[in-house]
C-alpha atoms as a PDB file:
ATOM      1  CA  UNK A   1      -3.046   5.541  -2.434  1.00  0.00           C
ATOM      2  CA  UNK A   2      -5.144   8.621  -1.952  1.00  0.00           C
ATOM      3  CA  UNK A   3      -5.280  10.067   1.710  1.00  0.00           C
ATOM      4  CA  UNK A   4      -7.763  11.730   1.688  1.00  0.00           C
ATOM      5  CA  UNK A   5      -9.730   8.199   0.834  1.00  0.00           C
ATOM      6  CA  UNK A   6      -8.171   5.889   3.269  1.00  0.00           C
ATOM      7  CA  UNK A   7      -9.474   4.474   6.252  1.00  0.00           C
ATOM      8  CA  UNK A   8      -8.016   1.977   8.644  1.00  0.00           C
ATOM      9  CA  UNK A   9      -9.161   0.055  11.996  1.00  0.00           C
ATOM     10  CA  UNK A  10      -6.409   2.440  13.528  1.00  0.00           C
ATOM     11  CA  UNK A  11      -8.093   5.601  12.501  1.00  0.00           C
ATOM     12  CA  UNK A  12     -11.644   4.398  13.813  1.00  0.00           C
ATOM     13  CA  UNK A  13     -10.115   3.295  16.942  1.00  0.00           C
ATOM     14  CA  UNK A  14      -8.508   6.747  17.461  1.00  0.00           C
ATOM     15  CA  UNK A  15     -11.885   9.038  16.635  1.00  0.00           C
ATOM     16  CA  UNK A  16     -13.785   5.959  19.415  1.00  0.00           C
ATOM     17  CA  UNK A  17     -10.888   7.611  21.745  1.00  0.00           C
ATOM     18  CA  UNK A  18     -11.088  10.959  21.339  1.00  0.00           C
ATOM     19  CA  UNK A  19     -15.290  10.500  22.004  1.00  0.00           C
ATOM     20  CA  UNK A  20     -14.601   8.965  25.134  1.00  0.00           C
ATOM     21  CA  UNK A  21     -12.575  11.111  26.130  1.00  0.00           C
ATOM     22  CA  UNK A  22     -14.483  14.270  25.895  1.00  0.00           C
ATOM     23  CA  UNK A  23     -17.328  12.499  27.465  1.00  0.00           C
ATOM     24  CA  UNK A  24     -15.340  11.663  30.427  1.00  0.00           C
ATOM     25  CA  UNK A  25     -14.598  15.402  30.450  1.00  0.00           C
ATOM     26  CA  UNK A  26     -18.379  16.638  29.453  1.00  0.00           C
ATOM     27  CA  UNK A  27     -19.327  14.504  32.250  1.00  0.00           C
ATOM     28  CA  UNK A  28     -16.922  15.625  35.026  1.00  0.00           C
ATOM     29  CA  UNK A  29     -18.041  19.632  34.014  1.00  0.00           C
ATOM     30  CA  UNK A  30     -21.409  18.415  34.587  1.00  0.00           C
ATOM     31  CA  UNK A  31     -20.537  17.025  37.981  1.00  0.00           C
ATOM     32  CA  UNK A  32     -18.866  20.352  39.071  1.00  0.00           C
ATOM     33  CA  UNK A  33     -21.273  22.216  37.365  1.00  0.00           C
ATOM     34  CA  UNK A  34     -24.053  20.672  39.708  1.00  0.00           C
ATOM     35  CA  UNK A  35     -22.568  20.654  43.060  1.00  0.00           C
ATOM     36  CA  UNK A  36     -19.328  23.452  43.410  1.00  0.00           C
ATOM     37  CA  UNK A  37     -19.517  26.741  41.982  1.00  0.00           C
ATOM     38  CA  UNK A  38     -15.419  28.086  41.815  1.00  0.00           C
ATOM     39  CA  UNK A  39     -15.301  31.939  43.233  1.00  0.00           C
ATOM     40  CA  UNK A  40     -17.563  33.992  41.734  1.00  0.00           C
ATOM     41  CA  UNK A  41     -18.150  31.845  38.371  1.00  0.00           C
ATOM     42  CA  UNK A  42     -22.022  30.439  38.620  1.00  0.00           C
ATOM     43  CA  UNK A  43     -22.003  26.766  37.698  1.00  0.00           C
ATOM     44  CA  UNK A  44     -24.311  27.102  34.758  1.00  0.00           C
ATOM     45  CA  UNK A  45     -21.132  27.755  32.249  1.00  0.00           C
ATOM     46  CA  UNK A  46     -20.135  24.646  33.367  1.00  0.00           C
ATOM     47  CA  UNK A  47     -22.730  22.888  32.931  1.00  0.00           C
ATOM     48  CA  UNK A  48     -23.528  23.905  29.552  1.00  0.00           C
ATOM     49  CA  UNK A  49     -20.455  23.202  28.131  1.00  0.00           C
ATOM     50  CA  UNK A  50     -20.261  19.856  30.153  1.00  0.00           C
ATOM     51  CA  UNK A  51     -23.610  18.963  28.627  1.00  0.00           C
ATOM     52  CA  UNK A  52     -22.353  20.413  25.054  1.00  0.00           C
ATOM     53  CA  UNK A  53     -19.390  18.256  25.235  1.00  0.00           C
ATOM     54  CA  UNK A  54     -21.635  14.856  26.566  1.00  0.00           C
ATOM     55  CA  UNK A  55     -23.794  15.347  23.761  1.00  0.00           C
ATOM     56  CA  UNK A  56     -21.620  15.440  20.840  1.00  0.00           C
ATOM     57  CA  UNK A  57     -19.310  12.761  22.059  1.00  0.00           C
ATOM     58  CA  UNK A  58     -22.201  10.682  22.006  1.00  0.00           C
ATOM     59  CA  UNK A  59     -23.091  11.845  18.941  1.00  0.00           C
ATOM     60  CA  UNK A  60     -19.516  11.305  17.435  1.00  0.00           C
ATOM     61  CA  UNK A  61     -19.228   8.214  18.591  1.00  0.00           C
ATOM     62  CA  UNK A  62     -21.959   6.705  17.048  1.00  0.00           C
ATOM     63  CA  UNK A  63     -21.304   8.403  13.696  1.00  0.00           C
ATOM     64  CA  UNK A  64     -17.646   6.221  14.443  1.00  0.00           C
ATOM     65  CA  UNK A  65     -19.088   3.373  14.828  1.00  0.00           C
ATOM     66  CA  UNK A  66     -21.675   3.506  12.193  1.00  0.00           C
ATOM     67  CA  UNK A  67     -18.909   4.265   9.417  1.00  0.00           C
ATOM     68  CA  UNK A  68     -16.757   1.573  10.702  1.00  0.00           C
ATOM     69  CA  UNK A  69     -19.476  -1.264   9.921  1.00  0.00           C
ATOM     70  CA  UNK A  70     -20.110   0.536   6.710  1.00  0.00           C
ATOM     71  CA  UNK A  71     -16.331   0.499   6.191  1.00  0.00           C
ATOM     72  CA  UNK A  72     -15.905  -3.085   7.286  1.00  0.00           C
ATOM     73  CA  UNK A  73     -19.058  -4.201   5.371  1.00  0.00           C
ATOM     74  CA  UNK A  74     -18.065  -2.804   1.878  1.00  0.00           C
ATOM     75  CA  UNK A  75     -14.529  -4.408   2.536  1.00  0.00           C
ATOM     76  CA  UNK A  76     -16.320  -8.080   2.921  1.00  0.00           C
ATOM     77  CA  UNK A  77     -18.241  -7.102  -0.051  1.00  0.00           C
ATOM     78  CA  UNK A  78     -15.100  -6.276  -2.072  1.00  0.00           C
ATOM     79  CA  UNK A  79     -13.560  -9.460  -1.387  1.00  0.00           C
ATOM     80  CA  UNK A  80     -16.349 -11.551  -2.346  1.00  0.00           C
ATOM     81  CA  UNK A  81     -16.080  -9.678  -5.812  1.00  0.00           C
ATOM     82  CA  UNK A  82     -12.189 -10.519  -6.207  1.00  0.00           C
ATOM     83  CA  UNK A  83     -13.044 -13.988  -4.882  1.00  0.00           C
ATOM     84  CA  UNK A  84     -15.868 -14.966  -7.354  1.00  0.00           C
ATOM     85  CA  UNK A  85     -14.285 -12.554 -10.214  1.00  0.00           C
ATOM     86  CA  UNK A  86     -10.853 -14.566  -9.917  1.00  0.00           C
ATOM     87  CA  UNK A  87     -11.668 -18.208  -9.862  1.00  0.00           C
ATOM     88  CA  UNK A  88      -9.545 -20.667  -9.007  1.00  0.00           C
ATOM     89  CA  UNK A  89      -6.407 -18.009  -9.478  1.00  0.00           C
ATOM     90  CA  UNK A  90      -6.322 -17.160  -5.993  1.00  0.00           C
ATOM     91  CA  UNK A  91      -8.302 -18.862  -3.428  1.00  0.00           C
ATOM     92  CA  UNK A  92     -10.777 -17.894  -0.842  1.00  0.00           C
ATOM     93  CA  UNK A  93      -8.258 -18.620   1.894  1.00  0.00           C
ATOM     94  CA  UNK A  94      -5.828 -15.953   0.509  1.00  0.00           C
ATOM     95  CA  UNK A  95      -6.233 -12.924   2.771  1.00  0.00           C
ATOM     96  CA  UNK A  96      -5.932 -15.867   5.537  1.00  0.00           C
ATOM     97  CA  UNK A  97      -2.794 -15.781   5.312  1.00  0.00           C
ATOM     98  CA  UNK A  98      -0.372 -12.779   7.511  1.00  0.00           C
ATOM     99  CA  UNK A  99       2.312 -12.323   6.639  1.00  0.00           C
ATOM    100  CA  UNK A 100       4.690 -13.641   9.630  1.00  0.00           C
ATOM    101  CA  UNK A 101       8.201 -12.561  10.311  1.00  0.00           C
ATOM    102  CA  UNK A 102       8.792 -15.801  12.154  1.00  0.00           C
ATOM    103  CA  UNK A 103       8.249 -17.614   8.730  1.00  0.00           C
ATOM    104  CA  UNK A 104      10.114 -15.313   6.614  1.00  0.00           C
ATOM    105  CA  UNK A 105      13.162 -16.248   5.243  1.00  0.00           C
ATOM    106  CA  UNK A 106      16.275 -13.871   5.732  1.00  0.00           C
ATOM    107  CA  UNK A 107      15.727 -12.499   2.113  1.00  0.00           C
ATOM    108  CA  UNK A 108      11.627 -11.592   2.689  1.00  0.00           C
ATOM    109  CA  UNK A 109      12.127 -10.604   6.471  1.00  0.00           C
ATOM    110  CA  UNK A 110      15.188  -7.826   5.510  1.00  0.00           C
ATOM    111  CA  UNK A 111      12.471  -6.756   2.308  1.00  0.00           C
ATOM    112  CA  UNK A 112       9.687  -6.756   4.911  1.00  0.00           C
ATOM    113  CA  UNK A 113      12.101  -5.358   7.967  1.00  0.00           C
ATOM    114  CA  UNK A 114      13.647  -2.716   5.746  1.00  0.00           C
ATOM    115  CA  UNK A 115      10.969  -1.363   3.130  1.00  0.00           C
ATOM    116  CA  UNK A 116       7.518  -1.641   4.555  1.00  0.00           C
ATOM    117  CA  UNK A 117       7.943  -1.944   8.296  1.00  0.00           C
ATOM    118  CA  UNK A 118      10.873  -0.104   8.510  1.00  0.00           C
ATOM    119  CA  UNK A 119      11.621   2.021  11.931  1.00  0.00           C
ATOM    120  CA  UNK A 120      13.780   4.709  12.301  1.00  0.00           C
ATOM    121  CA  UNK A 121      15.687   4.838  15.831  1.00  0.00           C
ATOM    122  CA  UNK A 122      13.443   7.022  18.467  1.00  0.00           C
ATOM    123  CA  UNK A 123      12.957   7.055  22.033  1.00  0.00           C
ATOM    124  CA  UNK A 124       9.922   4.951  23.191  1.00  0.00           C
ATOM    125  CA  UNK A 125       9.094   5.406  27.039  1.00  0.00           C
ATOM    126  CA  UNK A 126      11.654   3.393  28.159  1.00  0.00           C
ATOM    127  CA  UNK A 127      13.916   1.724  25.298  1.00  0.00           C
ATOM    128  CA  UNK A 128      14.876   3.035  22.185  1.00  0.00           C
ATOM    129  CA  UNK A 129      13.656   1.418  19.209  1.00  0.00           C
ATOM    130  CA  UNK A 130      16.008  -0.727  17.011  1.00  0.00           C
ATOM    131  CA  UNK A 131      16.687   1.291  13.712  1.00  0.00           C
ATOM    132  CA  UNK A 132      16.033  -1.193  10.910  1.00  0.00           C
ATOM    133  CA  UNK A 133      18.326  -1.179   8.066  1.00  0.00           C
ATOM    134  CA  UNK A 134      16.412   0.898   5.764  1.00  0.00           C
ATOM    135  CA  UNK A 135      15.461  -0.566   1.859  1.00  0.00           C
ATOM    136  CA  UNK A 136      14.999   2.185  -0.600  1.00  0.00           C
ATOM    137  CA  UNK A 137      12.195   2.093  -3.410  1.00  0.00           C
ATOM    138  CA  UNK A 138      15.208   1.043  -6.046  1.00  0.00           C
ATOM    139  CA  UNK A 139      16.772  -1.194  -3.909  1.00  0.00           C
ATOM    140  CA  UNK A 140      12.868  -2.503  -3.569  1.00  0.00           C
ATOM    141  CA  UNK A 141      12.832  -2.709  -7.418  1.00  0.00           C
ATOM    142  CA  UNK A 142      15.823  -4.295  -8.233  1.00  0.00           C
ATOM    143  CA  UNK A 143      15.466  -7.055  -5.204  1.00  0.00           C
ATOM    144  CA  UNK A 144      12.342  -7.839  -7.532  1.00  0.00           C
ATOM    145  CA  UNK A 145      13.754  -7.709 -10.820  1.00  0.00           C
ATOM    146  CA  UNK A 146      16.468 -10.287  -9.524  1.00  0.00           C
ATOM    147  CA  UNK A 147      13.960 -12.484  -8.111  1.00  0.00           C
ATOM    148  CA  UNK A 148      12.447 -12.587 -11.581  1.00  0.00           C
ATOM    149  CA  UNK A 149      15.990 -13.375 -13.240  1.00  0.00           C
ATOM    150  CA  UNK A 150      16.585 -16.208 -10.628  1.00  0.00           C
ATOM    151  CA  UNK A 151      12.955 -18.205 -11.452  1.00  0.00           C
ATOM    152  CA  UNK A 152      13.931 -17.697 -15.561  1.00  0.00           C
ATOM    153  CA  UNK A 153      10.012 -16.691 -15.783  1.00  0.00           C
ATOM    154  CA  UNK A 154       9.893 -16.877 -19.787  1.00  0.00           C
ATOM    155  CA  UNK A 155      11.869 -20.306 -19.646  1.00  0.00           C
ATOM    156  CA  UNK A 156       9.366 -21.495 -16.590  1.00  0.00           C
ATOM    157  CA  UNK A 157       6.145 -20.240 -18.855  1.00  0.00           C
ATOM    158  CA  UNK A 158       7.436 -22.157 -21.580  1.00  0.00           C
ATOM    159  CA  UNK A 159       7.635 -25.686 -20.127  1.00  0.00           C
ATOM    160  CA  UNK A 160       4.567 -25.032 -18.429  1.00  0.00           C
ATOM    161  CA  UNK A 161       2.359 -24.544 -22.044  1.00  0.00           C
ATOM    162  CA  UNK A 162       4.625 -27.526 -23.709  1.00  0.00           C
ATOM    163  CA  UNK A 163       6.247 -25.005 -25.948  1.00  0.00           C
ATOM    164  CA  UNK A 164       9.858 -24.286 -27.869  1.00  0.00           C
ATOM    165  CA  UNK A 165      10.478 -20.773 -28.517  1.00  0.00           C
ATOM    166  CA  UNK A 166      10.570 -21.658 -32.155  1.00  0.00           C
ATOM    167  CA  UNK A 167       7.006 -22.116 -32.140  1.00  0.00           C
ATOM    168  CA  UNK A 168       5.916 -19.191 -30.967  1.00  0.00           C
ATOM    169  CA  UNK A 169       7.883 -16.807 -33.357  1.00  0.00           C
ATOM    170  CA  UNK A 170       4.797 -15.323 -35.379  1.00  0.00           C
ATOM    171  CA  UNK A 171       5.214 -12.284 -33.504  1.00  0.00           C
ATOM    172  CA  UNK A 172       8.562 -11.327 -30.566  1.00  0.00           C
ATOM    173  CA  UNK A 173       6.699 -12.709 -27.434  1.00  0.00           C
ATOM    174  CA  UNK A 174       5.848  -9.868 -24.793  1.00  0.00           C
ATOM    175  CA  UNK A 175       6.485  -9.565 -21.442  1.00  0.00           C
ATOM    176  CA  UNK A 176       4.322  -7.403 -18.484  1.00  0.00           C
ATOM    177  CA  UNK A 177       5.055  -6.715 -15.576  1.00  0.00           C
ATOM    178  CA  UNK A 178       3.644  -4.535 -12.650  1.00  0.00           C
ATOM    179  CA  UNK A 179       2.608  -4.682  -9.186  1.00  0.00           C
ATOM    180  CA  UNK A 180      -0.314  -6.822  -8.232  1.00  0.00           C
ATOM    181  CA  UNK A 181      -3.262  -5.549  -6.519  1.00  0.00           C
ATOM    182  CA  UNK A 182      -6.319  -7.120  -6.398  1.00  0.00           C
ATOM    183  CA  UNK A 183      -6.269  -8.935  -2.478  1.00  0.00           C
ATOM    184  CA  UNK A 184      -4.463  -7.886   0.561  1.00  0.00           C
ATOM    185  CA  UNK A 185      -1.055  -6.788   0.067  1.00  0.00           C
ATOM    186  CA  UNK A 186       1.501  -4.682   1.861  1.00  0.00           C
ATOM    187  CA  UNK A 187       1.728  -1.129   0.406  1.00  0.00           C
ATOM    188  CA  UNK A 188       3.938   1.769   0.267  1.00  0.00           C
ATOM    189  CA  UNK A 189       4.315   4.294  -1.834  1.00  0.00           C
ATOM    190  CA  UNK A 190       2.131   2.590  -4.185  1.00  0.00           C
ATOM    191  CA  UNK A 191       4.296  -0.397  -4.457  1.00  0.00           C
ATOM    192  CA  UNK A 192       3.359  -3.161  -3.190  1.00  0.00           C
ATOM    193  CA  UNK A 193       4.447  -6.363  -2.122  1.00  0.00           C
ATOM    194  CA  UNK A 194       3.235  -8.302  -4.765  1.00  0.00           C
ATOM    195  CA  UNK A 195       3.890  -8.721  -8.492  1.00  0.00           C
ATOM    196  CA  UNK A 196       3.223 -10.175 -11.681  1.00  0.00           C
ATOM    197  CA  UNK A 197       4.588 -11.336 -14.645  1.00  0.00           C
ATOM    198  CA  UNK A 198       2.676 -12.386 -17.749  1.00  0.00           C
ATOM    199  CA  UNK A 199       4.328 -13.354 -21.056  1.00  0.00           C
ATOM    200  CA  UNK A 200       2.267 -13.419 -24.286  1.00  0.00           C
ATOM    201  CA  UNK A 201       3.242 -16.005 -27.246  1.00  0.00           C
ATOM    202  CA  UNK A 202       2.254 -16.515 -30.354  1.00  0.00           C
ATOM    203  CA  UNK A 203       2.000 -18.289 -33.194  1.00  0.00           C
ATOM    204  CA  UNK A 204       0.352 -18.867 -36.185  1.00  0.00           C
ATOM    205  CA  UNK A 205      -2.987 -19.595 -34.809  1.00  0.00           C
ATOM    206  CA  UNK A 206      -3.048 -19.204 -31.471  1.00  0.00           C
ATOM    207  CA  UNK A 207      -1.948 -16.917 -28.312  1.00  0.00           C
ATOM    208  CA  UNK A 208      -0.278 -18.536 -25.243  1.00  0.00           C
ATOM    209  CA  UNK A 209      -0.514 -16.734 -21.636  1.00  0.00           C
ATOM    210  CA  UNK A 210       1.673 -17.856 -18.687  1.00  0.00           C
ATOM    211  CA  UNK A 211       0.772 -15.704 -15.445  1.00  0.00           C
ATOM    212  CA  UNK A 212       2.574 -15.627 -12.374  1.00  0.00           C
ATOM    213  CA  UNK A 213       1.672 -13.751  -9.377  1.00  0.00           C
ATOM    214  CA  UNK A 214       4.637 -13.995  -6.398  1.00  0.00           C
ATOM    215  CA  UNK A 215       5.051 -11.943  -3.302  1.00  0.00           C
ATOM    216  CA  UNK A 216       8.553 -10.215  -2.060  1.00  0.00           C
ATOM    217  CA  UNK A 217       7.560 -11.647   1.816  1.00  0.00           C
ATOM    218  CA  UNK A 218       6.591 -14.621   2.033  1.00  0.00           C
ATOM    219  CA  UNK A 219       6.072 -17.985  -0.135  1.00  0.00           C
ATOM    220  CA  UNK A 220       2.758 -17.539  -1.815  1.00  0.00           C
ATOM    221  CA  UNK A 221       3.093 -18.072  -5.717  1.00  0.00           C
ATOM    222  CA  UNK A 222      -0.111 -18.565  -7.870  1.00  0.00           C
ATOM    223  CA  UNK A 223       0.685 -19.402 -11.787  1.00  0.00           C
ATOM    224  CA  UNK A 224      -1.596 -19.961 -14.984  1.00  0.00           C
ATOM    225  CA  UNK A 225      -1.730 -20.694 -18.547  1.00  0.00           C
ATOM    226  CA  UNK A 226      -4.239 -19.746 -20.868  1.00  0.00           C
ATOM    227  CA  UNK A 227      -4.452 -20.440 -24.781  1.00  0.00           C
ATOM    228  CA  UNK A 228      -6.704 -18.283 -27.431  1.00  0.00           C
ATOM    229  CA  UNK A 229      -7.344 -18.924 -31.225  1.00  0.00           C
ATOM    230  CA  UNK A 230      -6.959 -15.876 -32.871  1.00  0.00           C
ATOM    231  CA  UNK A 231     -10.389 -16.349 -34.897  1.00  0.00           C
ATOM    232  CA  UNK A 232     -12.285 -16.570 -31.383  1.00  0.00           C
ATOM    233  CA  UNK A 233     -10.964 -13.100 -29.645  1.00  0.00           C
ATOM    234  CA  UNK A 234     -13.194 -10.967 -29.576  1.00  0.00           C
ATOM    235  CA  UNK A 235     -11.076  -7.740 -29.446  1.00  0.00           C
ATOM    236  CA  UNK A 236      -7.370  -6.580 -27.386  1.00  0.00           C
ATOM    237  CA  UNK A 237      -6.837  -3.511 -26.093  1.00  0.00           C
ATOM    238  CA  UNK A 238      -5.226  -1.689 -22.757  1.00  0.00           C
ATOM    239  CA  UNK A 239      -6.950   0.906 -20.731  1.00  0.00           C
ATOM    240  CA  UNK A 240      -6.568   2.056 -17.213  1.00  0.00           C
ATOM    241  CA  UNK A 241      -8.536   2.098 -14.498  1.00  0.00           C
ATOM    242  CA  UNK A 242      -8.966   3.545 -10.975  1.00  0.00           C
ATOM    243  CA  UNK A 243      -9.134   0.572  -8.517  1.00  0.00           C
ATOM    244  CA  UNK A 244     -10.681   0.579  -4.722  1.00  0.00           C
ATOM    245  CA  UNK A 245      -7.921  -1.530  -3.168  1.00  0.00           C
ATOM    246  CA  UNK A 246      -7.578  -3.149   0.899  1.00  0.00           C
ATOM    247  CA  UNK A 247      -4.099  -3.330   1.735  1.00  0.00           C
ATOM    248  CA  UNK A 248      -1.932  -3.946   4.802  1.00  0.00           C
ATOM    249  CA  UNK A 249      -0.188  -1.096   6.311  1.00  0.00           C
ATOM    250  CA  UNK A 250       2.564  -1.882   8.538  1.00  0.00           C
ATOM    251  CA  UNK A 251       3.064   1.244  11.419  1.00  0.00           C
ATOM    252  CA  UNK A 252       4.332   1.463  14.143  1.00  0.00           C
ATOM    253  CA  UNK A 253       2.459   0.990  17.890  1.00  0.00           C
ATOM    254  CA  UNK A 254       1.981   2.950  20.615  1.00  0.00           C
ATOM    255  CA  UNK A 255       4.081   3.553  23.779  1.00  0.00           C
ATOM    256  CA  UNK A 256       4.283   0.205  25.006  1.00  0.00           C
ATOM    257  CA  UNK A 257       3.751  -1.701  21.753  1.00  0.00           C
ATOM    258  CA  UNK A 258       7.408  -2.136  20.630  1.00  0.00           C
ATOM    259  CA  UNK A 259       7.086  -3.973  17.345  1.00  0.00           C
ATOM    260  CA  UNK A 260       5.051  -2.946  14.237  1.00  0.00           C
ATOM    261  CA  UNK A 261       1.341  -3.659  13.897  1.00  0.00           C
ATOM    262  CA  UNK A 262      -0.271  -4.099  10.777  1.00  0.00           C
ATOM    263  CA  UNK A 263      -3.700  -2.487   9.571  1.00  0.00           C
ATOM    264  CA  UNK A 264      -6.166  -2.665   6.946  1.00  0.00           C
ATOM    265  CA  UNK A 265      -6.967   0.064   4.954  1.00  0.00           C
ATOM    266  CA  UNK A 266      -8.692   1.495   2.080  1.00  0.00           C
ATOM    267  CA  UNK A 267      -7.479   3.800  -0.799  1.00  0.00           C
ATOM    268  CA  UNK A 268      -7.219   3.712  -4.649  1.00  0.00           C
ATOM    269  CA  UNK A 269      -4.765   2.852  -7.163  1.00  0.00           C
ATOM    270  CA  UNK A 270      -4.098   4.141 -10.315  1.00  0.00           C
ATOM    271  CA  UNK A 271      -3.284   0.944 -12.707  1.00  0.00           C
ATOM    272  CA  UNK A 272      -2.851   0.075 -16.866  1.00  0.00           C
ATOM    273  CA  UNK A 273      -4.404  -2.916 -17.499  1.00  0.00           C
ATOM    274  CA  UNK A 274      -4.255  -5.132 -21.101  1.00  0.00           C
ATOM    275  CA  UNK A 275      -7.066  -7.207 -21.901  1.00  0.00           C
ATOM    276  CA  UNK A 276      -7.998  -9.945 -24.632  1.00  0.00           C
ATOM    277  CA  UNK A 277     -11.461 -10.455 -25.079  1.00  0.00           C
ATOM    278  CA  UNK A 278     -13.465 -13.644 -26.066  1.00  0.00           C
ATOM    279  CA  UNK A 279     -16.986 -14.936 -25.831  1.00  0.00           C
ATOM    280  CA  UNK A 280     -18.205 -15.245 -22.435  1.00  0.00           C
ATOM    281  CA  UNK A 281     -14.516 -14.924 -20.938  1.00  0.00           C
ATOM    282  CA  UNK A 282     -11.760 -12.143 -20.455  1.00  0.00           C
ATOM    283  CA  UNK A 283      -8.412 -11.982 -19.769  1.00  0.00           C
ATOM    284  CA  UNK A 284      -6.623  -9.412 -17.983  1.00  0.00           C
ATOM    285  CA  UNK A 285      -3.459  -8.309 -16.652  1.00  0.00           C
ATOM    286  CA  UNK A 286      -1.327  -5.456 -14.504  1.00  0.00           C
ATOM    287  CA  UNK A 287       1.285  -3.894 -17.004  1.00  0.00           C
ATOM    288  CA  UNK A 288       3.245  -0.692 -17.146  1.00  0.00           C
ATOM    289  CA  UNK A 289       2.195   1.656 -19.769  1.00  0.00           C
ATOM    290  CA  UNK A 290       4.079   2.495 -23.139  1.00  0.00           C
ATOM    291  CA  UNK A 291       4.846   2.211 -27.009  1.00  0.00           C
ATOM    292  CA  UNK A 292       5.591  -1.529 -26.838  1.00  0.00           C
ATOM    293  CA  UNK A 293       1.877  -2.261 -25.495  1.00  0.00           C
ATOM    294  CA  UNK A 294       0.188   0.042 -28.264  1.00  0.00           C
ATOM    295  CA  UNK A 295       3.104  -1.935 -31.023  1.00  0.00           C
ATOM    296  CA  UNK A 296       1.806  -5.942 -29.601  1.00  0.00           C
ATOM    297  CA  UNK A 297      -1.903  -4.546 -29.870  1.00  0.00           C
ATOM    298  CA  UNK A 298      -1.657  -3.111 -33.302  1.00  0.00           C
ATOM    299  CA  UNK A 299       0.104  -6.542 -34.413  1.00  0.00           C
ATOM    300  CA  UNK A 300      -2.460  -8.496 -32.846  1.00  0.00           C
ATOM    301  CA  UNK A 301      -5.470  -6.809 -34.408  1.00  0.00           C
ATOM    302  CA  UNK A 302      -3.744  -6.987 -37.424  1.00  0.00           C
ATOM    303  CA  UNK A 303      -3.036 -11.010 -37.155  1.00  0.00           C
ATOM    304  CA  UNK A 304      -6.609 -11.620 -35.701  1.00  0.00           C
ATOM    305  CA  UNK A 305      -7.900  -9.645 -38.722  1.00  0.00           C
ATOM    306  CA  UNK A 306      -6.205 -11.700 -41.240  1.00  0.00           C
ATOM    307  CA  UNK A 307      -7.012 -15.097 -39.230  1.00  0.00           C
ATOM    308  CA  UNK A 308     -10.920 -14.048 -39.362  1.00  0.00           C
ATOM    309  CA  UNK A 309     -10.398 -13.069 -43.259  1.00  0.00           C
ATOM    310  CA  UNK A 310      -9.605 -16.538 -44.134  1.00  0.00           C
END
């Protein structure tokens, strides 16, 4: 996620802080200023600066809170879009859902212990913190690519459309995958903790979708399928696009706040998206980039093409 784009409550909380504070100090200058004068210094220097500090605190901490309920606002806004824009394939409810140790199996709470809340050991005020046992990023990626291998996703997506793979041998089925991020999600270093997996099939006349969405910590799983006649698509391609995304950081709390706390915030993400195209509806999906995606689109336009011919 960009940086220099992100907000969070944290961050608005922290500038509200620092306001107060230096009008507790502009205030307490003005106070001296007006009744003490220290040796030989006159009290107007403190008094100006007293009044310098009052003023902008006040000033600063309205600009705070005036970008926080523009931050907040465009954050509802953007999850009415994902809401309306993705039907019945996640719900409303979604971002309801936290994502709760408690509830965790042993697999999702050492995935959401070890990668994205993950503490190294340093001295609090009184106690220590308990070092974590720390998940790397590949150790992140291949915890996912086994959870893939264990639900047989191509086997699943078949039963689910009714199909044998010897029906679907017009052209070698294709499989995406990529991280998911279109609703709240835990994120580090641009992974995050959901995925998806979307296998195309096809045959002589028409293209079957299965899409699964799944996340590493808890249970949520969403799945659909999706069928297109070749002579009514419109047009395939891949493209990618710059997305505004509101994920879930996981950090660490202050002095007396022991476990990790878990903010919203705001930053964008780079994604490659394929897309297949028909009247009045479009299909879309998270994929990783490269020569097998430009391959499946060049032998799809070429079977649509010969589908519309006849």
């Amino acid at each position: 996620m960009a940086k220099n784009a992100r907000y969070s409550k944290a961050s608005f909380r922290t500038g509200a802080i620092i306001c107060l504070v230096l009008l507790i100090v502009g205030l307490v200058l003005i106070v001296i200023g007006g009744t003490v004068e220290i040796g030989e210094l006159p009290a107007i220097p403190f008094l100006a600066i007293g009044s310098a500090l009052s003023f902008y605190s006040v000033i600063g901490f309205i600009f705070v809170i005036a970008k926080y309920y523009s931050w907040k606002k465009r954050g509802t806004s953007a999850k009415q879009t994902h809401n309306d824009r993705a039907g019945d394939l996640i719900p409303d409810n979604y971002e309801e859902s936290y994502y709760n140790p408690e509830t965790m199996t042993e697999a999702q709470k050492s995935i959401y212990n070890g990668y994205f809340a993950f503490v190294e050991e340093k001295g609090g005020c009184i106690f220590k913190r308990r070092k974590n046992k720390e998940m790397t990023e590949d150790e992140y990626l291949a915890a996912i690519a086994e959870k893939i291998r264990e639900m047989n996703v191509q086997q699943r997506a078949l039963n689910k459309l009714g199909l044998d793979i010897s029906q679907v041998s017009e052209i070698e089925p294709k499989e995406f995958r990529n991280f998911y991020y279109e609703s709240g999600v835990l994120l580090k270093d641009g992974n995050s903790s959901k995925f998806q997996v979307t296998w195309l099939f096809f045959s002589g006349d028409q293209v079957f979708v299965y899409d699964l969405i799944f996340d590493m910590c808890c249970d949520s799983e969403y799945e659909r399928t999706l069928e297109y006649f070749y002579k009514d698509i419109t047009c395939v391609y891949a493209k990618d696009t710059v997305k505004e995304v509101t994920a879930l950081d996981v950090s660490l709390g202050g002095c007396l706040r022991r476990k990790p706390k878990v903010d919203e915030s705001k930053g964008y993400i780079k994604t490659t998206g394929f897309y297949i195209v028909v009247p009045g509806d479009e299909f879309h999906c998270s994929m990783r980039a490269g020569n097998h995606v430009r391959d499946m689109v060049f032998a799809m336009k070429q079977k649509i093409r010969e589908k519309k011919a006849n």
